[in-house]
C-alpha atoms as a PDB file:
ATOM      1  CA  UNK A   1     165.656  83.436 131.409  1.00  0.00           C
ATOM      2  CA  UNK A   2     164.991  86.778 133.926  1.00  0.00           C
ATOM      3  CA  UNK A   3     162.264  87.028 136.219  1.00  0.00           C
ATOM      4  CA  UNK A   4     159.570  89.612 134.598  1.00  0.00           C
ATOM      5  CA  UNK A   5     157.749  89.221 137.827  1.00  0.00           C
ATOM      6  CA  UNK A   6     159.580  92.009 139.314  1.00  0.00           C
ATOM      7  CA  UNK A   7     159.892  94.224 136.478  1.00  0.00           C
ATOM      8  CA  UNK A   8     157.803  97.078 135.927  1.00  0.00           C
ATOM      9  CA  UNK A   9     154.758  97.495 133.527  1.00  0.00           C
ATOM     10  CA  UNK A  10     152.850  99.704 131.812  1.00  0.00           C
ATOM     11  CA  UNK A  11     149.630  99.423 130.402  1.00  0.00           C
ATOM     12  CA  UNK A  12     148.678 100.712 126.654  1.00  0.00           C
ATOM     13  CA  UNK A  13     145.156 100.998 125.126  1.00  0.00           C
ATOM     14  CA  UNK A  14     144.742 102.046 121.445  1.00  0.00           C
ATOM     15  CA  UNK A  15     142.406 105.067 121.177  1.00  0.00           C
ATOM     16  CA  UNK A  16     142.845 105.477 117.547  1.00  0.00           C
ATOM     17  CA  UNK A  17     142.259 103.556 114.145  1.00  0.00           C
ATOM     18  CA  UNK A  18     144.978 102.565 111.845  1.00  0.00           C
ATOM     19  CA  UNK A  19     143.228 103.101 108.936  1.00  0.00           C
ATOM     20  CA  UNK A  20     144.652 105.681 106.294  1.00  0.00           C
ATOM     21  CA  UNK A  21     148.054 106.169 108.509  1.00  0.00           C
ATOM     22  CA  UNK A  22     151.588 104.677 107.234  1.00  0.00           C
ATOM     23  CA  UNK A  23     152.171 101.223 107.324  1.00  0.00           C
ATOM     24  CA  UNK A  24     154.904 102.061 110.016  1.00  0.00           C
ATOM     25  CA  UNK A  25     152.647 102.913 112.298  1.00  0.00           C
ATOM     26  CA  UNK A  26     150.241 100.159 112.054  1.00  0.00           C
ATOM     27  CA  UNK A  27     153.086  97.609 111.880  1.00  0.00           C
ATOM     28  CA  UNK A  28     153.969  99.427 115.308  1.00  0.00           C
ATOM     29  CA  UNK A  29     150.512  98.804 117.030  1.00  0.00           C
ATOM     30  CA  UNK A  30     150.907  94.776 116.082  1.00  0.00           C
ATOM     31  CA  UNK A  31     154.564  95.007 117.383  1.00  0.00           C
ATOM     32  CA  UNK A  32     152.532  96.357 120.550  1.00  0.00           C
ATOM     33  CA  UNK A  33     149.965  93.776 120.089  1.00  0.00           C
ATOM     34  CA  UNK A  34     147.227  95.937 119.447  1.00  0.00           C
ATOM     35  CA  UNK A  35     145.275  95.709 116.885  1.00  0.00           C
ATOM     36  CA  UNK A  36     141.885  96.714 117.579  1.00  0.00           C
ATOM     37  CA  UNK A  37     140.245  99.738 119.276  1.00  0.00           C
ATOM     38  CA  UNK A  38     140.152  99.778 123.276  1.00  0.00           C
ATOM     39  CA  UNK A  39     142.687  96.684 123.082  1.00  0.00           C
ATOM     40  CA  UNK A  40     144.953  96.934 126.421  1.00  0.00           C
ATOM     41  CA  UNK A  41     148.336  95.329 126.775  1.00  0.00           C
ATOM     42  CA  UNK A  42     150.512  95.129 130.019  1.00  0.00           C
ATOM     43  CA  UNK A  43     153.743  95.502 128.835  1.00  0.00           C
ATOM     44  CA  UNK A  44     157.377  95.254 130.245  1.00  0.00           C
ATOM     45  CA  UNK A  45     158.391  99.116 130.535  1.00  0.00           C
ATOM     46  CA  UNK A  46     161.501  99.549 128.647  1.00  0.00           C
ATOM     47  CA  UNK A  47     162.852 102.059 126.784  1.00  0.00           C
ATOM     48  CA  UNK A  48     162.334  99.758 123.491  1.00  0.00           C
ATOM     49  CA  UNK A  49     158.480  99.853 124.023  1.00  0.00           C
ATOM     50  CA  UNK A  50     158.245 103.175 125.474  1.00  0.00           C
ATOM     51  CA  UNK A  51     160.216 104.392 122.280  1.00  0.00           C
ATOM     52  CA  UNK A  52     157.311 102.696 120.300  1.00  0.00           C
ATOM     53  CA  UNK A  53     154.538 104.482 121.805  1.00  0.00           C
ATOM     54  CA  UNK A  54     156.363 107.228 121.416  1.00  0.00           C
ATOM     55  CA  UNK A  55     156.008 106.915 118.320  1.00  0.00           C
ATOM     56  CA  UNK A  56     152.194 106.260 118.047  1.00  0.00           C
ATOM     57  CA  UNK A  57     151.666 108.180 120.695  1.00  0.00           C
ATOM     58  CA  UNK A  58     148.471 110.170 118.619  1.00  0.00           C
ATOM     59  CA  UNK A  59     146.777 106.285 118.783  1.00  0.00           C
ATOM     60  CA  UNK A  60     147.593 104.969 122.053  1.00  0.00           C
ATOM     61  CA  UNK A  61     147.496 106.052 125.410  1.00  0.00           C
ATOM     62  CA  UNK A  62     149.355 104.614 128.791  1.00  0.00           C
ATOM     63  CA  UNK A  63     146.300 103.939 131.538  1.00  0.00           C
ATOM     64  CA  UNK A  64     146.568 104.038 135.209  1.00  0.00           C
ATOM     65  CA  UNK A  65     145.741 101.074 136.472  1.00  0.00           C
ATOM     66  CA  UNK A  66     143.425 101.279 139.668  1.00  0.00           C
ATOM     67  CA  UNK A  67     143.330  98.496 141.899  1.00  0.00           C
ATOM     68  CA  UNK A  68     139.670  97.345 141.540  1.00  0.00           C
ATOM     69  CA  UNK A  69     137.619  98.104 144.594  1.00  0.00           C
ATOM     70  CA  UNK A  70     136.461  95.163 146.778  1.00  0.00           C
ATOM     71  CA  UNK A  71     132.883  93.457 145.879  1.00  0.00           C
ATOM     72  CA  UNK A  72     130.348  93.551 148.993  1.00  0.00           C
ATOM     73  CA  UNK A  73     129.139  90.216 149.474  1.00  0.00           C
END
C-alpha cells in the first residue's frame, strides 16, 4: 500500500446543516465523513476530495491548523 505519512492533508469542518438540501449533498458530507456540525476530518488532499468540497463548499470550510502552543508547567 503507499505511505500517507508523507502526503499532504487538509482539514474540513462542517459549518452548515444538511437538513432541507439535496440528498447529493448530504451523501457528500458522509463521503467526507462528516456528519454532524463542527465535525473535523484530516483528509488526504487530492483532487478527488478537494472536488467534493468543492462541491459543498456553502457547508464546509478547510481550517488552518495551528500548531498548539506549549503548556507552562
Amino acid at each position: 500500500m503507499a505511505d500517507t505519512g508523507k502526503k499532504k492533508t487538509i482539514v474540513v469542518e462542517q459549518i452548515g446543516s444538511p437538513i432541507g438540501r439535496p440528498a447529493i449533498q448530504r451523501a457528500t458530507l458522509i463521503g467526507l465523513g462528516l456528519n454532524k456540525m463542527h465535525k473535523r476530518r484530516t483528509l488526504i488532499d487530492s483532487p478527488q476530495v478537494r472536488g467534493m468540497v468543492a462541491k459543498i463548499s456553502h457547508l464546509v470550510r478547510i481550517v488552518d491548523e495551528e500548531p498548539s502552543p506549549k503548556k507552562k508547567p
